[in-house]
N, C-alpha and C. Protein backbone atom coordinates (compact mmCIF):
# COMPACT_ATOMS: atom_id res chain seq x y z
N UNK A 1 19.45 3.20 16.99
CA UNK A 1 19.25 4.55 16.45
C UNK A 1 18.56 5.41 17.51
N UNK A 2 19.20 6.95 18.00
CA UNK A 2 18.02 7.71 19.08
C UNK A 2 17.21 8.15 17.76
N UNK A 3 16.61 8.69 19.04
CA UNK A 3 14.95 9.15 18.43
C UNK A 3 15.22 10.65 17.90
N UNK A 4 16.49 11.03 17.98
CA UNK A 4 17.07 12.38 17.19
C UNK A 4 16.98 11.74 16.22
N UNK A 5 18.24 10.95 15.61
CA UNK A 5 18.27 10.37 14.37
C UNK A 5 17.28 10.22 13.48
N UNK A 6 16.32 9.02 14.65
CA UNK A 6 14.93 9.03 13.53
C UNK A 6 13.83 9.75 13.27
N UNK A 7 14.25 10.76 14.19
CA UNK A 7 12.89 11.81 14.26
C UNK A 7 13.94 12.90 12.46
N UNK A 8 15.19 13.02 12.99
CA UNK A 8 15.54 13.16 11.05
C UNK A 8 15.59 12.63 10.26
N UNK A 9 15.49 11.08 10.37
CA UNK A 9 15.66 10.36 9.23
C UNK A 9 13.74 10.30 8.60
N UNK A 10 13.03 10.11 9.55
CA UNK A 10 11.60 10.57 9.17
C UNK A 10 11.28 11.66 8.26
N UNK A 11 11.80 12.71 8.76
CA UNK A 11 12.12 14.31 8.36
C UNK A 11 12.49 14.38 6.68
N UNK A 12 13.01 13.53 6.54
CA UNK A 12 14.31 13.71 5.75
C UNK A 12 13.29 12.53 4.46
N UNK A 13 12.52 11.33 5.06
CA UNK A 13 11.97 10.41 4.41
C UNK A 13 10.41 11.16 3.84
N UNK A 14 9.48 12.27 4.69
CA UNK A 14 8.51 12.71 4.56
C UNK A 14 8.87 14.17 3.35
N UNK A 15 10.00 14.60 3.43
CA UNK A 15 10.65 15.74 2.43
C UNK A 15 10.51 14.92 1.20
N UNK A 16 11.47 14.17 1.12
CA UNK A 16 11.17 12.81 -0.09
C UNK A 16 10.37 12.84 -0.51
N UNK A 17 9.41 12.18 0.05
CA UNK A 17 7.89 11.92 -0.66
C UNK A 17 7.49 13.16 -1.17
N UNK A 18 7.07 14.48 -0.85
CA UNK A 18 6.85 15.26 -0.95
C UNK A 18 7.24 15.84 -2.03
N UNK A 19 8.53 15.78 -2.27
CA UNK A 19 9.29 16.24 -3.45
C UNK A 19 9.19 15.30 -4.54
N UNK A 20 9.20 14.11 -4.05
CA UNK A 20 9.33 13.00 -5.60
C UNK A 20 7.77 13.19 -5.90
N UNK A 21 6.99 12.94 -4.99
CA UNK A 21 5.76 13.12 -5.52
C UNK A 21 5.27 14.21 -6.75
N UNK A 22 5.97 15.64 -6.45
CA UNK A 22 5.73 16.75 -7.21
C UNK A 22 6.51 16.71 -8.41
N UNK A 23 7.72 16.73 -8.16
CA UNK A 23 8.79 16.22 -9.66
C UNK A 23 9.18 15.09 -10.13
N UNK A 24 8.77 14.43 -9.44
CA UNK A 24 9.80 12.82 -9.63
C UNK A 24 10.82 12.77 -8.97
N UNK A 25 11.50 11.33 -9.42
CA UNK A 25 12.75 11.30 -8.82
C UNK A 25 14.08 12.08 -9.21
N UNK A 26 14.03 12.22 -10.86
CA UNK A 26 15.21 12.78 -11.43
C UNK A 26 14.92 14.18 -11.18
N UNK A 27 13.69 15.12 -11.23
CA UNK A 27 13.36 16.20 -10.96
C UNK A 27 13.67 16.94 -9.99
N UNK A 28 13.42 15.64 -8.70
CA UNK A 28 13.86 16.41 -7.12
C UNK A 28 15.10 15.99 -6.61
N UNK A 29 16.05 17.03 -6.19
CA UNK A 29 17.66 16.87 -6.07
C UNK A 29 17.49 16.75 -4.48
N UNK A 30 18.45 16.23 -4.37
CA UNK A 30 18.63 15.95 -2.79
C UNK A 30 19.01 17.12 -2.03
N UNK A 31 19.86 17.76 -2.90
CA UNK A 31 19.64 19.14 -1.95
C UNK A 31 18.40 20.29 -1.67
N UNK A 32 17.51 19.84 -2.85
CA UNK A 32 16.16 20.39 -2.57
C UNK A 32 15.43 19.34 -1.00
N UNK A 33 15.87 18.40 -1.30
CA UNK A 33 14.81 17.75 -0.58
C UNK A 33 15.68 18.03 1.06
N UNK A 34 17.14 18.06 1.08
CA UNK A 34 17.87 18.41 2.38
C UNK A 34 17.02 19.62 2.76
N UNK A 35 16.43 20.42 2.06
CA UNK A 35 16.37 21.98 2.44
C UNK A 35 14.94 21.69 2.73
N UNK A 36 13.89 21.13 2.04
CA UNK A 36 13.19 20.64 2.66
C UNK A 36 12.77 20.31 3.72
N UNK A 37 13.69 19.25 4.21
CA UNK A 37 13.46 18.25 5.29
C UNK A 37 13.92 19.37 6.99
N UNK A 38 15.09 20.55 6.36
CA UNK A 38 15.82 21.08 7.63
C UNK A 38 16.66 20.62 7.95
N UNK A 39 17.44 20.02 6.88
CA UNK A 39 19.05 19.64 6.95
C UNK A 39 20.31 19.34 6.16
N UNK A 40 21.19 19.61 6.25
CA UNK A 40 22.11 20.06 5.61
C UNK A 40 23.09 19.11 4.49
N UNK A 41 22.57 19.15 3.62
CA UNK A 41 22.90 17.83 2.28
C UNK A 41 23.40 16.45 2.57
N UNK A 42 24.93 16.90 3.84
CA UNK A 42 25.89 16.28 3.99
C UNK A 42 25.23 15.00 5.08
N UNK A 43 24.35 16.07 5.81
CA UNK A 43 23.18 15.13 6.61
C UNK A 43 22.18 13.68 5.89
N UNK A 44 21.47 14.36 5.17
CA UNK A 44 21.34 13.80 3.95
C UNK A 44 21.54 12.27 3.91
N UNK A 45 22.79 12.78 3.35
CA UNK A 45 23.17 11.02 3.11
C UNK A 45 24.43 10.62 4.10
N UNK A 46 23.82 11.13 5.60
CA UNK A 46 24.77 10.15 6.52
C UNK A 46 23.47 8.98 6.99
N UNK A 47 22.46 9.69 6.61
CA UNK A 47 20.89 8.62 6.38
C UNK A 47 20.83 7.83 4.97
N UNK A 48 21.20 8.38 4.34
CA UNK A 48 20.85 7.30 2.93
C UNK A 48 22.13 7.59 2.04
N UNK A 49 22.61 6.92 1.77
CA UNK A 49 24.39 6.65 0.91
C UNK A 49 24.28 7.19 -0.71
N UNK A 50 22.92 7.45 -1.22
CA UNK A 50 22.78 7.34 -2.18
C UNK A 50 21.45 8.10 -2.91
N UNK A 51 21.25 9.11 -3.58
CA UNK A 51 19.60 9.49 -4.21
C UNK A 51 18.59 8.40 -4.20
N UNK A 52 19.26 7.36 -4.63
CA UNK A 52 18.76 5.77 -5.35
C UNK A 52 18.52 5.31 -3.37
N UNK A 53 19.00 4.88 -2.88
CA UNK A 53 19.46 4.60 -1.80
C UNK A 53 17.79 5.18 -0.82
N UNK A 54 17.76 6.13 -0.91
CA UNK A 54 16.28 7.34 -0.60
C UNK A 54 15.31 6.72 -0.74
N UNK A 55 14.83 7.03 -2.43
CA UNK A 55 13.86 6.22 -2.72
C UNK A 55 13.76 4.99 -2.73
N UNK A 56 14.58 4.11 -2.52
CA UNK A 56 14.32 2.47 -2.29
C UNK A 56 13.57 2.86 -0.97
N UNK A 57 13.90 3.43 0.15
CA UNK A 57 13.51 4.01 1.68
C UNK A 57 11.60 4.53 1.24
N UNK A 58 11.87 5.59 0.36
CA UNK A 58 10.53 6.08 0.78
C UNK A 58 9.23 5.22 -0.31
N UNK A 59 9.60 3.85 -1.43
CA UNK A 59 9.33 3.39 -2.08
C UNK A 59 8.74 2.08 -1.10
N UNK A 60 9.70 1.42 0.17
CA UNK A 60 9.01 0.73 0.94
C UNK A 60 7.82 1.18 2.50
N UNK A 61 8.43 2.80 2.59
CA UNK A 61 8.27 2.91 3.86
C UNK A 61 6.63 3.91 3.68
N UNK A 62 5.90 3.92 2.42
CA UNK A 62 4.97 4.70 2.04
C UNK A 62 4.05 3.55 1.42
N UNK A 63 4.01 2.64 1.56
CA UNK A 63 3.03 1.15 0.98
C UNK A 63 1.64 1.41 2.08
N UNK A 64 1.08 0.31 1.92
CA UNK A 64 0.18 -0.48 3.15
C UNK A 64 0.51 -0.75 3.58
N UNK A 65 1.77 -1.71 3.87
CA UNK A 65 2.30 -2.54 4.91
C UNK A 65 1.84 -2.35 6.13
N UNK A 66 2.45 -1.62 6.48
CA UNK A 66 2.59 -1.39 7.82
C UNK A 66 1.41 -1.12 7.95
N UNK A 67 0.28 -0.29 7.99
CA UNK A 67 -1.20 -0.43 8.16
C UNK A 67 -2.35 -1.80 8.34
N UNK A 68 -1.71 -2.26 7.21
CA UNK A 68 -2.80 -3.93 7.25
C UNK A 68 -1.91 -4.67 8.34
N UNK A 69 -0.81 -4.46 8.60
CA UNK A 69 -0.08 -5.24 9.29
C UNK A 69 -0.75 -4.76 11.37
N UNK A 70 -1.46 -3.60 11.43
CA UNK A 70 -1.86 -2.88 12.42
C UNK A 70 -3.38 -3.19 11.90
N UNK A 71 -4.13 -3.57 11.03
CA UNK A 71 -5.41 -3.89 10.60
C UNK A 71 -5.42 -5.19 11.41
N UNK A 72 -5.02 -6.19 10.72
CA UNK A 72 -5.30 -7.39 10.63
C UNK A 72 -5.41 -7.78 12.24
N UNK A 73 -5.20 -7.63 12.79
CA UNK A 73 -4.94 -8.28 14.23
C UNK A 73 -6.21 -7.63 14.99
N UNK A 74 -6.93 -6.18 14.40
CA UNK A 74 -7.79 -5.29 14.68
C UNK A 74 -9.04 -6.12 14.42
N UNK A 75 -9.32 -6.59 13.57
CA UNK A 75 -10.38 -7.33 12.44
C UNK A 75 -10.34 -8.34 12.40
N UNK A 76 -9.64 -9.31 13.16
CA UNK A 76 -9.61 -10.92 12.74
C UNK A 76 -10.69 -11.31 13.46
N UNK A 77 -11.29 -10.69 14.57
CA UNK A 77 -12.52 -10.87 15.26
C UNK A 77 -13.86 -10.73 14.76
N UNK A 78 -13.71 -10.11 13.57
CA UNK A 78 -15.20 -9.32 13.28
C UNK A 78 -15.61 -10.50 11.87
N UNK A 79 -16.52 -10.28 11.45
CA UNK A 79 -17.18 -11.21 10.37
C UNK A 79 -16.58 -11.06 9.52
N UNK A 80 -16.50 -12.20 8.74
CA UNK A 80 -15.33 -12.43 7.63
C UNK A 80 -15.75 -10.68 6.69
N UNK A 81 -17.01 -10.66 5.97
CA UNK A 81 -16.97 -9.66 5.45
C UNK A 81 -16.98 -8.12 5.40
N UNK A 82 -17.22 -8.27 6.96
CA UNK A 82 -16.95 -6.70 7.71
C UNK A 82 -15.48 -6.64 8.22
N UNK A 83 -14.40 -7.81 7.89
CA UNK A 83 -13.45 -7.69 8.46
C UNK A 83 -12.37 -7.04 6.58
N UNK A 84 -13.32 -7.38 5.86
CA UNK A 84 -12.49 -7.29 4.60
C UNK A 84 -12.88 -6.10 4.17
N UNK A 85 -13.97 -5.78 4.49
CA UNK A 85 -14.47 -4.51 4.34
C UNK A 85 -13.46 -2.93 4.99
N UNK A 86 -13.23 -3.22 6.31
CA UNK A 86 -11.75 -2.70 7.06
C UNK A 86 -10.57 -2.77 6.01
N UNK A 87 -10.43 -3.88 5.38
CA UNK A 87 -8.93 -4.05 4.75
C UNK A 87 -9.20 -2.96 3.60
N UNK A 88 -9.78 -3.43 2.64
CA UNK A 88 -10.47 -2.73 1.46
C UNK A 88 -10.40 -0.69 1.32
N UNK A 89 -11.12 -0.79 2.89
CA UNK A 89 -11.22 0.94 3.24
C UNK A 89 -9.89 1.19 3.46
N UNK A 90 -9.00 0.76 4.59
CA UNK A 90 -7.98 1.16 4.20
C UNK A 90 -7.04 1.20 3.63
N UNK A 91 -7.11 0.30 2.55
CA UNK A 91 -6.23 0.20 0.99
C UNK A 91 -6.39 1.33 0.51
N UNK A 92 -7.82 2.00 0.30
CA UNK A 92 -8.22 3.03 -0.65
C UNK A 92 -7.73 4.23 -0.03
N UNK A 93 -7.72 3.99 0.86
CA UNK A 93 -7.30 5.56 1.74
C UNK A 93 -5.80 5.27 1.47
N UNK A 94 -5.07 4.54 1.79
CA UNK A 94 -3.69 5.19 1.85
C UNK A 94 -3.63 4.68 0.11
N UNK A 95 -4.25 4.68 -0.78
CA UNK A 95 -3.71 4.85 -1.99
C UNK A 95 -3.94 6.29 -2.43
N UNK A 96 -4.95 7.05 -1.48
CA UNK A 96 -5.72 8.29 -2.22
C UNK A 96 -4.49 9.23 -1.43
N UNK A 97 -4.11 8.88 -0.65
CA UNK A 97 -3.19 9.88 0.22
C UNK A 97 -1.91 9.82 -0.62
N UNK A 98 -1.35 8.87 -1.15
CA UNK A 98 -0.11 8.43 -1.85
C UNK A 98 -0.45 8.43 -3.70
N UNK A 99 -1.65 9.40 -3.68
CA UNK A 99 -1.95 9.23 -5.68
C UNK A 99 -1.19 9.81 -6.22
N UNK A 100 -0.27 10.73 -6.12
CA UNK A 100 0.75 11.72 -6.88
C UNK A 100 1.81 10.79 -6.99
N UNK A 101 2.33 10.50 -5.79
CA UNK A 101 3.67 9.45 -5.53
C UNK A 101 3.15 8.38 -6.97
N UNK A 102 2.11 7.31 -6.68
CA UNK A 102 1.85 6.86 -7.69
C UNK A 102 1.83 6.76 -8.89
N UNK A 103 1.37 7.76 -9.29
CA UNK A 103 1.71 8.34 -10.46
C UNK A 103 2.39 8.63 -11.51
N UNK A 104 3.46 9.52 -10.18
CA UNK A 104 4.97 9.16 -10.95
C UNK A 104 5.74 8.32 -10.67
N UNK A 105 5.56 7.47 -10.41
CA UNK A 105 6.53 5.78 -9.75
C UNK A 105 6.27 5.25 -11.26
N UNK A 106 4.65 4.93 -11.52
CA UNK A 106 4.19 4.33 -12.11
C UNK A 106 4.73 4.87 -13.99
N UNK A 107 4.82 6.21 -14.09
CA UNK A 107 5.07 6.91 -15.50
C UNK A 107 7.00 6.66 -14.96
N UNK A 108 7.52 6.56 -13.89
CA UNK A 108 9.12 6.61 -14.43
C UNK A 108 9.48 5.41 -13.97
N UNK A 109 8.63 4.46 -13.87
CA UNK A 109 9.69 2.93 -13.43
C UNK A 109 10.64 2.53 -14.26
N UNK A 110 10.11 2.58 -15.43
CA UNK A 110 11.40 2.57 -16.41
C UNK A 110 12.88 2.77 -16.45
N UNK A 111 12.96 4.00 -15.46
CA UNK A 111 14.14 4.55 -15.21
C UNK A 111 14.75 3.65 -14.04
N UNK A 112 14.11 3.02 -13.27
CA UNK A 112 14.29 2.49 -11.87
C UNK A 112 15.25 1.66 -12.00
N UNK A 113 16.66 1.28 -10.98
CA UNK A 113 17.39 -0.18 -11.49
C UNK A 113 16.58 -1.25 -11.33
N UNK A 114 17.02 -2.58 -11.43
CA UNK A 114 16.70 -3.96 -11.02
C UNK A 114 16.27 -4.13 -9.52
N UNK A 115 17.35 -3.56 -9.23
CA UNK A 115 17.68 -3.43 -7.51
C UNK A 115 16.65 -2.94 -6.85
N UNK A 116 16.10 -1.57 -7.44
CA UNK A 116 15.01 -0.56 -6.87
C UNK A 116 13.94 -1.49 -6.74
N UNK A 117 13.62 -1.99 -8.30
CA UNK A 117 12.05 -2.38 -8.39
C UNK A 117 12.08 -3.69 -7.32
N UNK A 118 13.14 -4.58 -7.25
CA UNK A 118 12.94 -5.60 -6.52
C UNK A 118 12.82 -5.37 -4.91
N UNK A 119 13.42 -4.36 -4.64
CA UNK A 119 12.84 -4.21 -3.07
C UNK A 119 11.35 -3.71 -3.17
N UNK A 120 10.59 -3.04 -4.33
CA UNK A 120 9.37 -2.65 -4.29
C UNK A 120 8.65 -3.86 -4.49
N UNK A 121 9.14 -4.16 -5.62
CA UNK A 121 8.19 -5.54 -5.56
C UNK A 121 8.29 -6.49 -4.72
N UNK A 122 9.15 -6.60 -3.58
CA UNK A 122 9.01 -7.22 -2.70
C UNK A 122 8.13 -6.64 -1.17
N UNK A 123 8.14 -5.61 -1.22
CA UNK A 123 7.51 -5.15 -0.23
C UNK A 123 5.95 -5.41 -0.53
N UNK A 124 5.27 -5.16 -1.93
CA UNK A 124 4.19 -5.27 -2.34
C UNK A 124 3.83 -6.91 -2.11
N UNK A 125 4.58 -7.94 -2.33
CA UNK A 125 4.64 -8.94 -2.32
C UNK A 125 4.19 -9.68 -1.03
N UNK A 126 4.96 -8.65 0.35
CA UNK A 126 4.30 -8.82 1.77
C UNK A 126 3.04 -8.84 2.25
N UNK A 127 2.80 -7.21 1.17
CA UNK A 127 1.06 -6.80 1.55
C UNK A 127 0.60 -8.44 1.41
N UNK A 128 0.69 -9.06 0.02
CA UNK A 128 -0.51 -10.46 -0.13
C UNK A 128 0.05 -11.29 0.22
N UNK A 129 1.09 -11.36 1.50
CA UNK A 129 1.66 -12.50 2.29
C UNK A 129 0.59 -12.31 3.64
N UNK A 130 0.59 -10.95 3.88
CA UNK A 130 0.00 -10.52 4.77
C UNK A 130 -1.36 -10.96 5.35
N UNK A 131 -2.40 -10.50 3.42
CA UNK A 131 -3.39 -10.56 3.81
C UNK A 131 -3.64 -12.83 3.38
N UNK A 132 -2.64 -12.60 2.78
CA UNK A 132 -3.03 -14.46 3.26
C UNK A 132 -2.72 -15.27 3.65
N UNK A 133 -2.23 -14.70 4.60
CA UNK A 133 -1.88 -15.56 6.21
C UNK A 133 -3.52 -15.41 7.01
N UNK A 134 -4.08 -13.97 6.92
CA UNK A 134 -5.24 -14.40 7.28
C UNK A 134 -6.41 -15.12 6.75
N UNK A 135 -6.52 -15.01 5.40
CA UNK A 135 -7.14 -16.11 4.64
C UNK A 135 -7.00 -17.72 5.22
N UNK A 136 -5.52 -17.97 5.00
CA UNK A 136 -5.22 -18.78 5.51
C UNK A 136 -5.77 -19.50 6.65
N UNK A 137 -5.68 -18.57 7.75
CA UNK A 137 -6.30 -19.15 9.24
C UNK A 137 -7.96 -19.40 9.46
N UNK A 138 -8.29 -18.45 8.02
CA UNK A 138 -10.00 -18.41 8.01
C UNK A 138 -10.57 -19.86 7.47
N UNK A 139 -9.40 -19.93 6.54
CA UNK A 139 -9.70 -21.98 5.77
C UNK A 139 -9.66 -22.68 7.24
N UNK A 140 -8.58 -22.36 7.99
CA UNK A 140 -8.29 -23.28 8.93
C UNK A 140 -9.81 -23.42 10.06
N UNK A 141 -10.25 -22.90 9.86
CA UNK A 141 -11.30 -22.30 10.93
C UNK A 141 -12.57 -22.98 10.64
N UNK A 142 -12.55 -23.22 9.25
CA UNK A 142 -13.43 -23.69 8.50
C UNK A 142 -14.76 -22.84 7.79
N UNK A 143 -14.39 -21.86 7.84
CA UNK A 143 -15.13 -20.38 7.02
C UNK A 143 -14.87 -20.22 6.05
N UNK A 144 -13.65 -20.51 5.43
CA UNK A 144 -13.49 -20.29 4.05
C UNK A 144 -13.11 -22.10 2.99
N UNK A 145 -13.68 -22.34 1.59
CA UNK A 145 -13.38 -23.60 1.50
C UNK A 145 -11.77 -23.70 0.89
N UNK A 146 -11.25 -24.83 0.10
CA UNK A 146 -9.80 -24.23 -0.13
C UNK A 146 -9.74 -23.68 -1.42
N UNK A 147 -8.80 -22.94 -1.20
CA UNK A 147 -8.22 -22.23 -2.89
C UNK A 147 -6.73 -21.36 -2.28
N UNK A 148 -6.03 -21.30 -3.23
CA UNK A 148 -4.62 -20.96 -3.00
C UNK A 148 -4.99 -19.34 -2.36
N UNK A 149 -4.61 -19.21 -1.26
CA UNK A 149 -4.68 -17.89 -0.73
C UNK A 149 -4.00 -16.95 -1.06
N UNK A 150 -2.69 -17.06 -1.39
CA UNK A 150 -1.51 -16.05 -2.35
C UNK A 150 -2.35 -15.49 -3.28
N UNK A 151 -2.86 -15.97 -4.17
CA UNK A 151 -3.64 -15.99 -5.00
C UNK A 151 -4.77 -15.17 -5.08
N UNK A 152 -5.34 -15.43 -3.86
CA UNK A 152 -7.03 -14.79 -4.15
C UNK A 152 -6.33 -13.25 -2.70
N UNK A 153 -5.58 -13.38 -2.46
CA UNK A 153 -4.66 -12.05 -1.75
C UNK A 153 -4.56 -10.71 -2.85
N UNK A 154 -4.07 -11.45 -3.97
CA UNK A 154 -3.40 -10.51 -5.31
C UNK A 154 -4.80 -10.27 -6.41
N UNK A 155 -6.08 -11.25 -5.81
CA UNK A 155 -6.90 -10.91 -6.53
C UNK A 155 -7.36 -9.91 -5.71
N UNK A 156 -8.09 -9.75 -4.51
CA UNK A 156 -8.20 -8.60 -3.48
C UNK A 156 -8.19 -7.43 -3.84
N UNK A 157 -6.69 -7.34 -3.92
CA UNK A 157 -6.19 -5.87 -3.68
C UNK A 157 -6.18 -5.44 -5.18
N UNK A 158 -6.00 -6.39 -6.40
CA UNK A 158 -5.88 -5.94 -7.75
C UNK A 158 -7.29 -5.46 -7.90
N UNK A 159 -8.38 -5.36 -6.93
CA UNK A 159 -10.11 -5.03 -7.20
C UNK A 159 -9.86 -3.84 -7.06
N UNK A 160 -9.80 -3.65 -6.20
CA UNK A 160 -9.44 -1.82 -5.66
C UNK A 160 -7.99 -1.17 -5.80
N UNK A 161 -7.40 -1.87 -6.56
CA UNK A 161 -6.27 -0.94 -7.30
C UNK A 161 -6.90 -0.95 -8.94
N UNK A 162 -7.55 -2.24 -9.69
CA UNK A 162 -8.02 -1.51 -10.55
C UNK A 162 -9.20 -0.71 -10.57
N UNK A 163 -9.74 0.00 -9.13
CA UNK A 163 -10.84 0.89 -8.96
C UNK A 163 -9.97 2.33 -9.18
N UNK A 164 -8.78 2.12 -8.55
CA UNK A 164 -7.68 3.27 -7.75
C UNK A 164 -7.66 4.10 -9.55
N UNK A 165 -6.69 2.81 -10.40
CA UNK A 165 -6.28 3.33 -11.44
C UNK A 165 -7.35 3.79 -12.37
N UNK A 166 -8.48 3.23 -12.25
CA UNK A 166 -9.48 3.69 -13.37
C UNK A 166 -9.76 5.44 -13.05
N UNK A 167 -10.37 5.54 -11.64
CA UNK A 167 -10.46 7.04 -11.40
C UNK A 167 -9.83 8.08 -11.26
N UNK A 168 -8.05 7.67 -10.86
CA UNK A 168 -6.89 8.58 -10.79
C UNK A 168 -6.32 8.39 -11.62
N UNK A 169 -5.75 7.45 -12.33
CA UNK A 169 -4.99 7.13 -13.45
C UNK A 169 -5.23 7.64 -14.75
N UNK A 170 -6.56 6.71 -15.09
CA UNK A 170 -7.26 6.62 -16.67
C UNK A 170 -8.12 8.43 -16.77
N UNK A 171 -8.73 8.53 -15.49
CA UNK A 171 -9.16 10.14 -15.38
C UNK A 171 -11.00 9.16 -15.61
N UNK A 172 -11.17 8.12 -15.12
CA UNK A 172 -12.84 7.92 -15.13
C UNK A 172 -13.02 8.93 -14.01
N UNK A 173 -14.78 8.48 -13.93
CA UNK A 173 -15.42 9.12 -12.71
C UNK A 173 -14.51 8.71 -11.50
N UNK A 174 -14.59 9.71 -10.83
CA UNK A 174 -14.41 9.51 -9.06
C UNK A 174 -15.19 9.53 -8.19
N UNK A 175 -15.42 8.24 -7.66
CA UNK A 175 -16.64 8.47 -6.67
C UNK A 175 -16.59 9.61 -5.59
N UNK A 176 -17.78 9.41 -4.98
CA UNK A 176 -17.63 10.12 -3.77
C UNK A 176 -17.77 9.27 -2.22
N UNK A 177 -17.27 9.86 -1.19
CA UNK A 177 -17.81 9.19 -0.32
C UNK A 177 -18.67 7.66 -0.57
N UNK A 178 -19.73 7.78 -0.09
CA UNK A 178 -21.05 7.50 -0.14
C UNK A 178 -20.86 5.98 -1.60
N UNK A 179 -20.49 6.72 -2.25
CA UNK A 179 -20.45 5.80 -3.55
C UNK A 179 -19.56 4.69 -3.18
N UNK A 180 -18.01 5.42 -2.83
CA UNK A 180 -17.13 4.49 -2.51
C UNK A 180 -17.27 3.52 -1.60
N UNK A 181 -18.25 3.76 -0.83
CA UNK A 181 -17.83 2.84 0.08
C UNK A 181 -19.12 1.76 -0.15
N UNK A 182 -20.43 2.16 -1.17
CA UNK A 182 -21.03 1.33 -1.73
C UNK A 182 -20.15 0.34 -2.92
N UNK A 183 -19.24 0.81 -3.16
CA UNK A 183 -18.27 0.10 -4.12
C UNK A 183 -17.51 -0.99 -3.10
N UNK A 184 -16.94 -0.29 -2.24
CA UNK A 184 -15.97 -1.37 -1.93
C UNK A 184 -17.09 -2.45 -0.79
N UNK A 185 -18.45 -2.62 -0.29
CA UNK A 185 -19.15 -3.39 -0.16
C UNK A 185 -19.45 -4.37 -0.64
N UNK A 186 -19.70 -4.00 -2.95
CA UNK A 186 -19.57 -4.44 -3.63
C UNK A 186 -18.12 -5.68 -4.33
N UNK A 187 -17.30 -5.00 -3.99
CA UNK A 187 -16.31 -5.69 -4.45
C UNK A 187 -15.86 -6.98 -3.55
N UNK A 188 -16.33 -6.19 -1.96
CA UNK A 188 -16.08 -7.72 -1.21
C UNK A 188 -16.67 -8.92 -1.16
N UNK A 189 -18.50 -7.91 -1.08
CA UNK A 189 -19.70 -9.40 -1.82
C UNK A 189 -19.00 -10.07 -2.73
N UNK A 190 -18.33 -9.69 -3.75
CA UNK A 190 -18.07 -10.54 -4.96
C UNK A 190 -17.12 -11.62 -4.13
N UNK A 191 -15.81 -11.14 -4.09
CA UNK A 191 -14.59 -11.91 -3.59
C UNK A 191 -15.66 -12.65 -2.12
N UNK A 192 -16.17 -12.57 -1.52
CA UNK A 192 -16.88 -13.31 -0.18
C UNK A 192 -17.55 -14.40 -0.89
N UNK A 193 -18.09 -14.14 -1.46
CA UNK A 193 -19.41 -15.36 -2.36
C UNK A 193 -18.32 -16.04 -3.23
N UNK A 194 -16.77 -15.82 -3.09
CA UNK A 194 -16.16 -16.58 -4.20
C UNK A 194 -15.12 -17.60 -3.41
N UNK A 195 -15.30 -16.85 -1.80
CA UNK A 195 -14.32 -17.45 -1.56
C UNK A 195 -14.96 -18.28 -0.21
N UNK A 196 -16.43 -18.14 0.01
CA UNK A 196 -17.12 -18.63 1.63
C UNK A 196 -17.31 -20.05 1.72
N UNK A 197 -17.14 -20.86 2.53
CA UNK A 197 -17.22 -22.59 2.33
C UNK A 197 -18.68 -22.28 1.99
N UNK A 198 -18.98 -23.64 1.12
CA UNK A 198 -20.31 -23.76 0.76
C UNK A 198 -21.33 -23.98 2.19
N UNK A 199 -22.30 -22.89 2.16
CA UNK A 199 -23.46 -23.78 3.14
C UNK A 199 -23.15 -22.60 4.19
N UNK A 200 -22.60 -21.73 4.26
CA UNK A 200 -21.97 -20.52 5.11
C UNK A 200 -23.00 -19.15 4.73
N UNK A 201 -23.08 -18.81 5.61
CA UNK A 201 -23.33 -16.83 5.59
C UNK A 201 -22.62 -16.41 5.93
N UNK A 202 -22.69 -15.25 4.97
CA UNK A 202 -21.47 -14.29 5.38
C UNK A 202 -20.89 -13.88 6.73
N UNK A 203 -21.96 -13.84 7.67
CA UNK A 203 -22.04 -13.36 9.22
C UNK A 203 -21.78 -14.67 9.77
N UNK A 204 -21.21 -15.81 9.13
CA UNK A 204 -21.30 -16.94 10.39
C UNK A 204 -19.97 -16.87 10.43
C-alpha cells in the first residue's frame, strides 16, 4: 500500500470514528463520512467493500492494542507495580478519548452481525493476550506466584473499565485528575497484593 493510499485510508478511518461516534453506525452514511474524510464515495469503498466492512476497520483499529502493545516493551523494566501503573494510565486515557464511540457501540451492538462482534471480540481478546504474556514472563522470573494469567489479564482491565463505565456510562462521579490517578494506584495495590509471590515487595 503507498503512503497516499494510507494516508486516505487513515482519512477516511478517522472521518468514521468521528461520525459513528456522533450518530452511530446506522445514523452516519458513508457519504457523509466520504465528505468528511475529503473523498469521493466511490473512493470510499475502493478502501472498505462495505458500511459493515468500515466499522469492523474502525471497531479494531481504535482499541488499546496497539498502545499496550508500544507500552509493554516500555515498562517491562520498571517495578512490577509502577509498570502496571503505566498500563492502567493508559487504558484510561484511550478509553476517555474513545467515550462517545463507546457508548454507542455499547447501546447498538445489538444491531451488529456475528461477523462484526467476532472480529471485536477478538481484538479485545489480544489486549489480555497481550497483557499476559507479560504476566506470564513475571511468574517466570519468579515475581509473581502461579495463577492463570488469561485470567487475572481480564481481571485487570475489567477494574478500570468497571471504573470507565461507572463514571461515563452509569453518569457516577467523575474523578479528577489527582483522584484518578489515586484510583488507579489503588486498583493496582489490590491486583499486586493478589498476584506478588509470597515473601516479595512490591519494588523487588
Amino acid at each position: 500500500m503507498s503512503e497516499v493510499q494510507h494516508s486516505t485510508r487513515e482519512k477516511i478511518l478517522e472521518a468514521a470514528l468521528r461520525l459513528f461516534s456522533q450518530k452511530g453506525y446506522l445514523g452516519a452514511t458513508t457519504k457523509e463520512i466520504a465528505a468528511e474524510s475529503g473523498v469521493a464515495e466511490v473512493t470510499l469503498f475502493r478502501h472498505f467493500s462495505s458500511k459493515e466492512a468500515l466499522l469492523e476497520d474502525v471497531l479494531t483499529s481504535y482499541t488499546y492494542l496497539p498502545a499496550l502493545k508500544e507500552i509493554i516493551p516500555s515498562v517491562s523494566k520498571l517495578p512490577y507495580e509502577e509498570a502496571l501503573v503505566e498500563i492502567a494510565r493508559g487504558f484510561l486515557i484511550t478509553l476517555d478519548l474513545r467515550q462517545d464511540f463507546i457508548k454507542i457501540i455499547h447501546s447498538e451492538r445489538h444491531l451488529y452481525s456475528e461477523k462484526l462482534l467476532k472480529g471485536y471480540h477478538s481484538t479485545i481478546n489480544e489486549i489480555f493476550v497481550t497483557l499476559a504474556a507479560y504476566l506470564s514472563d513475571m511468574q517466570k522470573s519468579g515475581t509473581l506466584r502461579e495463577f492463570d494469567s488469561f485470567l487475572a489479564a481480564r481481571a485487570f482491565f475489567g477494574m478500570f473499565f468497571s471504573y470507565f463505565t461507572q463514571s461515563h456510562l452509569l453518569m457516577f462521579k467523575k474523578y479528577g485528575p489527582s483522584e484518578t490517578d489515586h484510583l488507579i494506584k489503588e486498583y493496582v495495590g489490590f491486583f499486586v497484593r493478589g498476584t506478588i509471590r509470597e515473601g516479595l515487595t512490591n519494588n523487588d
